[in-house]
N, C-alpha and C. Protein backbone atom coordinates (compact mmCIF):
# COMPACT_ATOMS: atom_id res chain seq x y z
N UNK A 1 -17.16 11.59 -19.97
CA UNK A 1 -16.79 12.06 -21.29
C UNK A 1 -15.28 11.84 -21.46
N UNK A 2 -14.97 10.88 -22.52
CA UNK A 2 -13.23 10.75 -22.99
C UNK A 2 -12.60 12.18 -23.51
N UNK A 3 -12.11 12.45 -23.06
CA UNK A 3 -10.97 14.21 -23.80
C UNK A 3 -9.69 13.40 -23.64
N UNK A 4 -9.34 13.36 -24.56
CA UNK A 4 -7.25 13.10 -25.00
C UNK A 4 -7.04 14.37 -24.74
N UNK A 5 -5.96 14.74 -23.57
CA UNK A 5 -5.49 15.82 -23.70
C UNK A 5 -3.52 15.51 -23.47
N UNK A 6 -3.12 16.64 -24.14
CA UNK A 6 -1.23 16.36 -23.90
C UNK A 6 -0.89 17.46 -22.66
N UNK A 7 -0.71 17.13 -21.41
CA UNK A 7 -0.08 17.50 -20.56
C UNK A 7 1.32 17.14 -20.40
N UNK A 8 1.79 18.49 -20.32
CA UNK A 8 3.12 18.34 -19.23
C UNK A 8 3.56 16.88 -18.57
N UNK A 9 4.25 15.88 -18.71
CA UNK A 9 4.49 14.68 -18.16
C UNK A 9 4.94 15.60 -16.49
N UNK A 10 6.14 16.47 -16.29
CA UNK A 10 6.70 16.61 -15.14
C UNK A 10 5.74 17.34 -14.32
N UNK A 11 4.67 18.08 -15.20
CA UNK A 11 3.95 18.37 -14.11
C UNK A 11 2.39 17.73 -13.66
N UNK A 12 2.06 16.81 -14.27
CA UNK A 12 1.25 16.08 -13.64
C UNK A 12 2.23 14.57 -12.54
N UNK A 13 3.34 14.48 -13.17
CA UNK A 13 4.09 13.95 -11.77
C UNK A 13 3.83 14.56 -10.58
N UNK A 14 4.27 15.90 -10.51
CA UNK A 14 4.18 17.14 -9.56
C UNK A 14 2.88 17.31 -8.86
N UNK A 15 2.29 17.13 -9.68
CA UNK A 15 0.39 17.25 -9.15
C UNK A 15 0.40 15.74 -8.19
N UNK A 16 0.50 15.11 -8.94
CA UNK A 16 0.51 13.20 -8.69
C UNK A 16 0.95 13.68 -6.72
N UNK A 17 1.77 13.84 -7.09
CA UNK A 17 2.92 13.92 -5.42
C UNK A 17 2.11 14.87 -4.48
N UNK A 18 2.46 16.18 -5.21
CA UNK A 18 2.00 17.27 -4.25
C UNK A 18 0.40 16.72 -3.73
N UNK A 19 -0.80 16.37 -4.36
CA UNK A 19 -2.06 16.09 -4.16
C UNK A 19 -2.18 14.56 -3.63
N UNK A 20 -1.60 13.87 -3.93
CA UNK A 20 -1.92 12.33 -3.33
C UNK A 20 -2.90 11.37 -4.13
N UNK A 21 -3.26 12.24 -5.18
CA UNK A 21 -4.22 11.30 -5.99
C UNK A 21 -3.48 10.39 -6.39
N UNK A 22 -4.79 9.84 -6.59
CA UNK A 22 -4.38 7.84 -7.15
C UNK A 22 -3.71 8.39 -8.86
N UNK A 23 -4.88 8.77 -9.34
CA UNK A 23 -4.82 8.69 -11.19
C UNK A 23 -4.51 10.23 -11.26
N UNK A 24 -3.69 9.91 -12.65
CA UNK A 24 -3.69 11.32 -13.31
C UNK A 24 -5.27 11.98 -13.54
N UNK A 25 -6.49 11.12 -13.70
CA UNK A 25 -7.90 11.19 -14.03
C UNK A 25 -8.15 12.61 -12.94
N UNK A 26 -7.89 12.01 -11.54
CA UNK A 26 -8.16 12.43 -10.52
C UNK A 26 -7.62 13.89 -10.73
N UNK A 27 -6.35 14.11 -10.89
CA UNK A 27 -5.61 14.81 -10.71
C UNK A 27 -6.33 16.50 -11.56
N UNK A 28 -6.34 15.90 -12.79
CA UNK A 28 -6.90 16.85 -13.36
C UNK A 28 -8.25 17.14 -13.64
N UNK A 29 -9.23 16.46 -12.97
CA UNK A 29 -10.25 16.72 -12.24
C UNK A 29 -10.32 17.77 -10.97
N UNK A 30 -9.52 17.62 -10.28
CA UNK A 30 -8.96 18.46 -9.01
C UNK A 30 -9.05 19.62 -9.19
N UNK A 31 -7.91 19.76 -10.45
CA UNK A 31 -7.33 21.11 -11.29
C UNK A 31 -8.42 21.59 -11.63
N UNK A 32 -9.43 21.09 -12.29
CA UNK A 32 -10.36 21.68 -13.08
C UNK A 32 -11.81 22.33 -11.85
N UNK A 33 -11.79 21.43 -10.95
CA UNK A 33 -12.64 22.17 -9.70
C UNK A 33 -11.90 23.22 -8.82
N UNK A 34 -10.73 23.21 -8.95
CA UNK A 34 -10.10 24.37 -8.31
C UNK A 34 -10.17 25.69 -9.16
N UNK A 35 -9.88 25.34 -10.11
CA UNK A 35 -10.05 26.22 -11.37
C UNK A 35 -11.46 27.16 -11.43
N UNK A 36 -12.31 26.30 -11.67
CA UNK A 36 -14.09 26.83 -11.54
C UNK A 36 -14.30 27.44 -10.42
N UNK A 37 -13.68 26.41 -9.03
CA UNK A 37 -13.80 27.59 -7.70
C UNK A 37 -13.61 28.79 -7.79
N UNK A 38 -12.15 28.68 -8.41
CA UNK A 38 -11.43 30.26 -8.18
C UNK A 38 -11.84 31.37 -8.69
N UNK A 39 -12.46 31.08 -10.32
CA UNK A 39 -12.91 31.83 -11.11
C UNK A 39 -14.37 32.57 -10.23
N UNK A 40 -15.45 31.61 -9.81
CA UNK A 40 -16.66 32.19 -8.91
C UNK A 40 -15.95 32.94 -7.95
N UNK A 41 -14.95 32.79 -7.24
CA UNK A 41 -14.60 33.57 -5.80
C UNK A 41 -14.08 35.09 -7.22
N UNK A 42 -13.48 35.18 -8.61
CA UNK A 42 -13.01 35.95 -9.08
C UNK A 42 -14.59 37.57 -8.96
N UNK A 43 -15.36 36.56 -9.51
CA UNK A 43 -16.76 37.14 -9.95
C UNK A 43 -17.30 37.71 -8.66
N UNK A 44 -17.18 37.09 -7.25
CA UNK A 44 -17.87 37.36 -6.86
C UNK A 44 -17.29 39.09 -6.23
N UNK A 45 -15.72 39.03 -5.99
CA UNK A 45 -14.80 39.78 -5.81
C UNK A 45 -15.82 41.26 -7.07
N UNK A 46 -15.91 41.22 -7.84
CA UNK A 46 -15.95 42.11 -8.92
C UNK A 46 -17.38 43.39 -8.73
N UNK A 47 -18.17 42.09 -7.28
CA UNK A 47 -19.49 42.46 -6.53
C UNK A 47 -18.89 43.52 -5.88
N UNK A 48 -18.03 43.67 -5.39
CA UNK A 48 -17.42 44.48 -4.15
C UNK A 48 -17.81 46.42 -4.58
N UNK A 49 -18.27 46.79 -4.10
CA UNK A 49 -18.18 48.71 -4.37
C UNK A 49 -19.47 48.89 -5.05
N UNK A 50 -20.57 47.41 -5.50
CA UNK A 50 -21.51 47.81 -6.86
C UNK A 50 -22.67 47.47 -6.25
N UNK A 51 -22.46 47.07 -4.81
CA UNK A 51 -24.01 46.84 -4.36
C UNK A 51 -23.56 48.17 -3.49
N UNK A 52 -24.98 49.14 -3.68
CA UNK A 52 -25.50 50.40 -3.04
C UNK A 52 -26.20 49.49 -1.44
N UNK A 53 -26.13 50.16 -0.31
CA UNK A 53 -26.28 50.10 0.78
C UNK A 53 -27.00 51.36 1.60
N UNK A 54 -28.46 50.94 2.58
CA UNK A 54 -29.09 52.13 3.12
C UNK A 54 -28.19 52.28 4.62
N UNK A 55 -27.59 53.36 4.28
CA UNK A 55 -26.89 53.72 5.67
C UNK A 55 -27.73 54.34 6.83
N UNK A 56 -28.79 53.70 6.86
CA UNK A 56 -29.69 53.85 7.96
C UNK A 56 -30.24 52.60 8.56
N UNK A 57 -29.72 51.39 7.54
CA UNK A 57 -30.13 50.15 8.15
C UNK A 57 -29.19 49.81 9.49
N UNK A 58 -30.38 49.36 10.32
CA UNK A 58 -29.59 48.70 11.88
C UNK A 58 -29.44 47.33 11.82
N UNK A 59 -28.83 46.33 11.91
CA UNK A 59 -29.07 44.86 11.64
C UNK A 59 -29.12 44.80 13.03
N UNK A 60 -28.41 45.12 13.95
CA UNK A 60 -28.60 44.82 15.25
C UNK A 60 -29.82 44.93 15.71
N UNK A 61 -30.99 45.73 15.13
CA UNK A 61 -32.14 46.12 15.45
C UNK A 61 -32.85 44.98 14.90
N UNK A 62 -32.30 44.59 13.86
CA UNK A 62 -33.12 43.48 12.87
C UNK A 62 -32.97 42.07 13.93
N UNK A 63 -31.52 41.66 14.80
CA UNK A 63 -31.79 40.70 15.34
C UNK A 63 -32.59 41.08 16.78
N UNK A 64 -32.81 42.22 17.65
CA UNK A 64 -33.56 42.00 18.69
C UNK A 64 -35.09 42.33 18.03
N UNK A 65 -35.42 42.07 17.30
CA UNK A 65 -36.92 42.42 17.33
C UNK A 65 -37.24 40.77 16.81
N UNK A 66 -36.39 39.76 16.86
CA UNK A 66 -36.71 38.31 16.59
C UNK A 66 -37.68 38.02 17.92
């Protein structure tokens, strides 16, 4: 998919260097999967305190009865 977008010239230099990509293409492709990563690791963070847990479960029990 073609998107014209106006970036920052000095900082897709900056990206260019710091990352090693060939193309600016690349570059902000990169950005955009780091981006989506971060956001899922955000969501998943938000899981934390909201899953209820039986404080009677043994997992250790769960692996010797394999």
């Amino acid at each position: 998919m073609a998107t014209n977008l106006e970036i920052d010239e000095n900082l897709i230099k900056e990206a260019l260097e710091l990352g090693g990509h060939p193309t600016k293409d690349a570059v902000v492709e990169e950005a955009l999967r780091e981006y989506v990563q971060r956001r899922k690791q955000l969501k998943i963070l938000e899981l934390f305190g909201t899953i209820e847990y039986d404080d009677d479960y043994d997992y250790k029990q769960q692996r010797r009865s394999r």
